[in-house]
Protein backbone atom coordinates (compact mmCIF):
# COMPACT_ATOMS: atom_id res chain seq x y z
CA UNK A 1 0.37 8.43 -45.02
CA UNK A 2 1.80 10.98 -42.89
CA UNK A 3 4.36 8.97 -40.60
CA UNK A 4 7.25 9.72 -42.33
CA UNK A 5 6.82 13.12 -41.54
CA UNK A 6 5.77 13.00 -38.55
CA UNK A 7 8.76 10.59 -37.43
CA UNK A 8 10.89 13.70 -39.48
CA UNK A 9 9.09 16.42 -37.22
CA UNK A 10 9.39 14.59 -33.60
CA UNK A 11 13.33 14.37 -35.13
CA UNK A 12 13.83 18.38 -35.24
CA UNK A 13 11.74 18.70 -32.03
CA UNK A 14 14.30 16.71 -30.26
CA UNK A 15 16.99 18.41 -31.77
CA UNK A 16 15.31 21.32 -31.38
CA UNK A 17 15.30 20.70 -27.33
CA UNK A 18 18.84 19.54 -27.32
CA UNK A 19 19.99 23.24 -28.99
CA UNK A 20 17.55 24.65 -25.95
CA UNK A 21 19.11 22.50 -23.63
CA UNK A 22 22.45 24.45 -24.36
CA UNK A 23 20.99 27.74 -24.14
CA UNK A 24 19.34 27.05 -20.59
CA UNK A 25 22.94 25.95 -19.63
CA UNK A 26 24.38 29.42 -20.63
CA UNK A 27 21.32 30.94 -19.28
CA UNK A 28 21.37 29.01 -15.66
CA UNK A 29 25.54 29.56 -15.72
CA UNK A 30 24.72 33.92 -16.33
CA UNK A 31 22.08 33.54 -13.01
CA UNK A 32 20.08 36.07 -14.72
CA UNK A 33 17.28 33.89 -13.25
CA UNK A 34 17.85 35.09 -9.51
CA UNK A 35 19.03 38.24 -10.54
CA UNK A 36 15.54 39.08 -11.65
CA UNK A 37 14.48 37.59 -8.42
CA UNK A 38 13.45 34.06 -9.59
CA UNK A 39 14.19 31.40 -6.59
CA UNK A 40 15.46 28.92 -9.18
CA UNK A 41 15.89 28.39 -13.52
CA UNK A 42 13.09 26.25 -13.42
CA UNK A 43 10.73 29.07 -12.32
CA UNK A 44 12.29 31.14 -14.81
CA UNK A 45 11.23 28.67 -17.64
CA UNK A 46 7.86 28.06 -16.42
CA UNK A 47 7.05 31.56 -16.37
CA UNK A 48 9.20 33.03 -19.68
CA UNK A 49 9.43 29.90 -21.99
CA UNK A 50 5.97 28.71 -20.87
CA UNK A 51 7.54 25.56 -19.90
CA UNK A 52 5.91 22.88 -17.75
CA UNK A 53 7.76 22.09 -14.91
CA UNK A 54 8.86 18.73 -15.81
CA UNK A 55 10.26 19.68 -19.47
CA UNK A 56 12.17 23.09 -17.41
CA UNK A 57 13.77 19.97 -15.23
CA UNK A 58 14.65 18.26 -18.42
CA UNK A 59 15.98 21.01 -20.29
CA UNK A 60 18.01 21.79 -16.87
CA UNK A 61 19.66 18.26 -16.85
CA UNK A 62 20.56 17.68 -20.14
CA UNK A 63 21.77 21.21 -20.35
CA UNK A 64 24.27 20.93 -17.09
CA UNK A 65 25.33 17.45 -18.29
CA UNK A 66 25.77 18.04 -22.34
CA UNK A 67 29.96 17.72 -22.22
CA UNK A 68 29.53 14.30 -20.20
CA UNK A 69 26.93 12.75 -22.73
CA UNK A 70 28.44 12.86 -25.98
CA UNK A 71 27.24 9.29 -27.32
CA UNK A 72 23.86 9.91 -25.98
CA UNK A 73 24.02 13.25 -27.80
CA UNK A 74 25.49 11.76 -31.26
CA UNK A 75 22.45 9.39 -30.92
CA UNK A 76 20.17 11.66 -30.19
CA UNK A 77 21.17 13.38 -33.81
CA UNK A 78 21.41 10.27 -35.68
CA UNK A 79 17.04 9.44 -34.71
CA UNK A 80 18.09 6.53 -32.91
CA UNK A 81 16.92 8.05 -29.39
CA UNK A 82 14.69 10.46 -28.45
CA UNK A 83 15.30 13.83 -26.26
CA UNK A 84 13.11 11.98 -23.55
CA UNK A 85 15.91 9.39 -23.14
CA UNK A 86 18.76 11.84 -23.24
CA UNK A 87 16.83 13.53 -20.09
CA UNK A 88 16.68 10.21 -18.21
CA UNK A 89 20.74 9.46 -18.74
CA UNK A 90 21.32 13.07 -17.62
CA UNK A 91 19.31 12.60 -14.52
CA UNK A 92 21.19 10.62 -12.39
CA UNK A 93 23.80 13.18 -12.21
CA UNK A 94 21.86 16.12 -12.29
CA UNK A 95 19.92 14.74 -9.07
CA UNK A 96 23.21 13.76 -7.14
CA UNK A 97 24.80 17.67 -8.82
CA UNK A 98 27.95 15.47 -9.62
CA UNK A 99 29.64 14.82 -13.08
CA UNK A 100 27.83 12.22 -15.05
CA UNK A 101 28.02 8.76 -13.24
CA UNK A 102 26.07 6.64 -15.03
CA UNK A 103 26.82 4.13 -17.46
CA UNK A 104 26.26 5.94 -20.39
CA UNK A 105 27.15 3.15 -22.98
CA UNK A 106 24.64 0.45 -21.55
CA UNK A 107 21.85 3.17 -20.82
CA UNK A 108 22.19 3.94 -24.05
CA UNK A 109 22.40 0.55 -25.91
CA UNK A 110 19.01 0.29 -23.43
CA UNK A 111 17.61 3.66 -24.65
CA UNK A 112 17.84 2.18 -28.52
CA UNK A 113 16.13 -0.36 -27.85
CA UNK A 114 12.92 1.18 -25.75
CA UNK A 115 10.37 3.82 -25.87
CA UNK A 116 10.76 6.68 -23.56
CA UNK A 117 8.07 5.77 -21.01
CA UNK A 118 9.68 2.01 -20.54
CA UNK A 119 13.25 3.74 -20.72
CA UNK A 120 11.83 5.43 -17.78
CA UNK A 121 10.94 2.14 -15.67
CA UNK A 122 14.30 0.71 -16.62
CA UNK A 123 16.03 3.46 -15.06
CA UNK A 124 13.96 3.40 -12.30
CA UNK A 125 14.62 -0.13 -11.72
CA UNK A 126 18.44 0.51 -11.98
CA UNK A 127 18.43 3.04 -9.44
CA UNK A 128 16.72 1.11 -7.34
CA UNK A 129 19.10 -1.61 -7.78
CA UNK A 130 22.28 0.07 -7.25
CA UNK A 131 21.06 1.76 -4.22
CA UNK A 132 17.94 0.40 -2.73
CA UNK A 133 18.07 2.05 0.54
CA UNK A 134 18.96 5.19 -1.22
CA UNK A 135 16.05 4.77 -3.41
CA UNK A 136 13.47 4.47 -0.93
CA UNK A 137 15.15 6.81 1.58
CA UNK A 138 15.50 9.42 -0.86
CA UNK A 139 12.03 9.93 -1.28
CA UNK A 140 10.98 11.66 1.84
CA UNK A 141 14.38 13.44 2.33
CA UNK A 142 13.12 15.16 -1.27
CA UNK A 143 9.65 15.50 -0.03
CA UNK A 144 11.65 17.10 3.54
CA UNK A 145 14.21 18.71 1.54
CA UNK A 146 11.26 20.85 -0.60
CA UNK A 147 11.67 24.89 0.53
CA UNK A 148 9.02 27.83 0.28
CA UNK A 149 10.13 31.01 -0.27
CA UNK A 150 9.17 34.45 -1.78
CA UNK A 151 11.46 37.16 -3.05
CA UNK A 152 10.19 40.10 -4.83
CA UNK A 153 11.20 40.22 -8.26
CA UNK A 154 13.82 42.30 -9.81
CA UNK A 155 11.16 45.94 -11.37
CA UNK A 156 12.34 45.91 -14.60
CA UNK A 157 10.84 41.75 -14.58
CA UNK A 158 7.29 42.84 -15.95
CA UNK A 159 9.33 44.73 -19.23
CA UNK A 160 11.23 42.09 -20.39
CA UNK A 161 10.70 41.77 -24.14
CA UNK A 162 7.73 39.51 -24.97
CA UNK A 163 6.30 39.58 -21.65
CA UNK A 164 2.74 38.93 -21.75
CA UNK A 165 0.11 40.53 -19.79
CA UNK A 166 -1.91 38.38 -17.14
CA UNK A 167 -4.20 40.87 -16.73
C-alpha cells in the first residue's frame, strides 16, 4: 500500500512549488527575463524551467501574491490544501494586477473542502457571480487584448548555465 507515501510526496511537491513560487517572484521583480530579451516571465519559464505554460502562470500568481495569502499559505503547509488551490485564490488578483481581493477566508474554508478541479468550477462560478458582465465581457477583451511580438534575445541567452541544445 503505497498511498501514504504518495499523499507524503504530492505534500513536498506542493511545498516544493510554493518555495518556487518565491523564487519566480524575486526572479520576475530582477526583470532578468526581458533583459535577456524574453517578452514576458512566463516565456522565460517555459523555455529555462521547462515549464508548461499554465504551471509558469501559476507559479507567477502565487509568487506576486505570497504576502497577501498567508492562511492559504499556512494551509498549504499543514496538507490541508493543495498548491493547485493556492493558484486559484491568487488568481483573482493576479488577473485584475491589484492586491489580493478575494475572500481569502471563505475560498479557503471552500478549498478544504474540494479537490482542485471542483475548486476550480467554484471559483469560476464566483466570478461569474460577482461580476457577470465582467465575466462574459472579459473573455474577448483577453482574446483582443493577446499581443505578438518578437525581440531578439539578449547573445549571451544560448550560454546560460544548463542550457540545452535543440539542435
Amino acid at each position: 500500500d503505497r498511498r501514504t507515501d504518495l499523499i507524503d510526496l504530492a505534500l513536498v511537491r506542493h511545498r516544493l512549488d510554493l518555495l518556487m513560487s518565491g523564487l519566480v517572484a524575486a526572479f520576475m521583480d530582477a526583470g532578468r527575463w526581458d533583459q535577456e530579451g524574453y517578452t514576458t516571465p512566463i516565456q522565460w519559464l517555459r523555455e529555462w524551467a521547462m515549464l508548461p505554460t499554465g504551471v509558469a502562470c501559476q507559479q507567477i500568481e502565487v509568487g506576486s501574491q505570497r504576502e497577501s495569502l498567508g492562511s492559504s499559505i499556512a494551509a498549504l503547509e499543514a496538507g490541508e490544501i493543495g498548491f493547485g488551490h493556492l493558484a486559484l485564490i491568487a488568481e483573482p488578483a493576479s488577473f485584475y494586477g491589484e492586491p489580493c481581493q478575494v475572500d481569502e477566508a471563505a475560498f479557503l474554508e471552500l478549498a478544504r473542502l474540494q479537490n482542485a478541479s471542483q475548486f476550480r468550477k467554484t471559483c469560476l462560478h464566483a466570478s461569474h457571480a460577482q461580476d457577470p458582465d465582467g465575466f462574459v465581457d472579459g473573455r474577448p477583451q483577453a482574446h483582443e487584448a493577446r499581443v505578438f511580438k518578437i525581440r531578439q534575445r539578449a547573445p549571451d541567452a544560448a550560454a546560460l548555465p544548463g542550457r540545452r541544445s535543440h539542435a
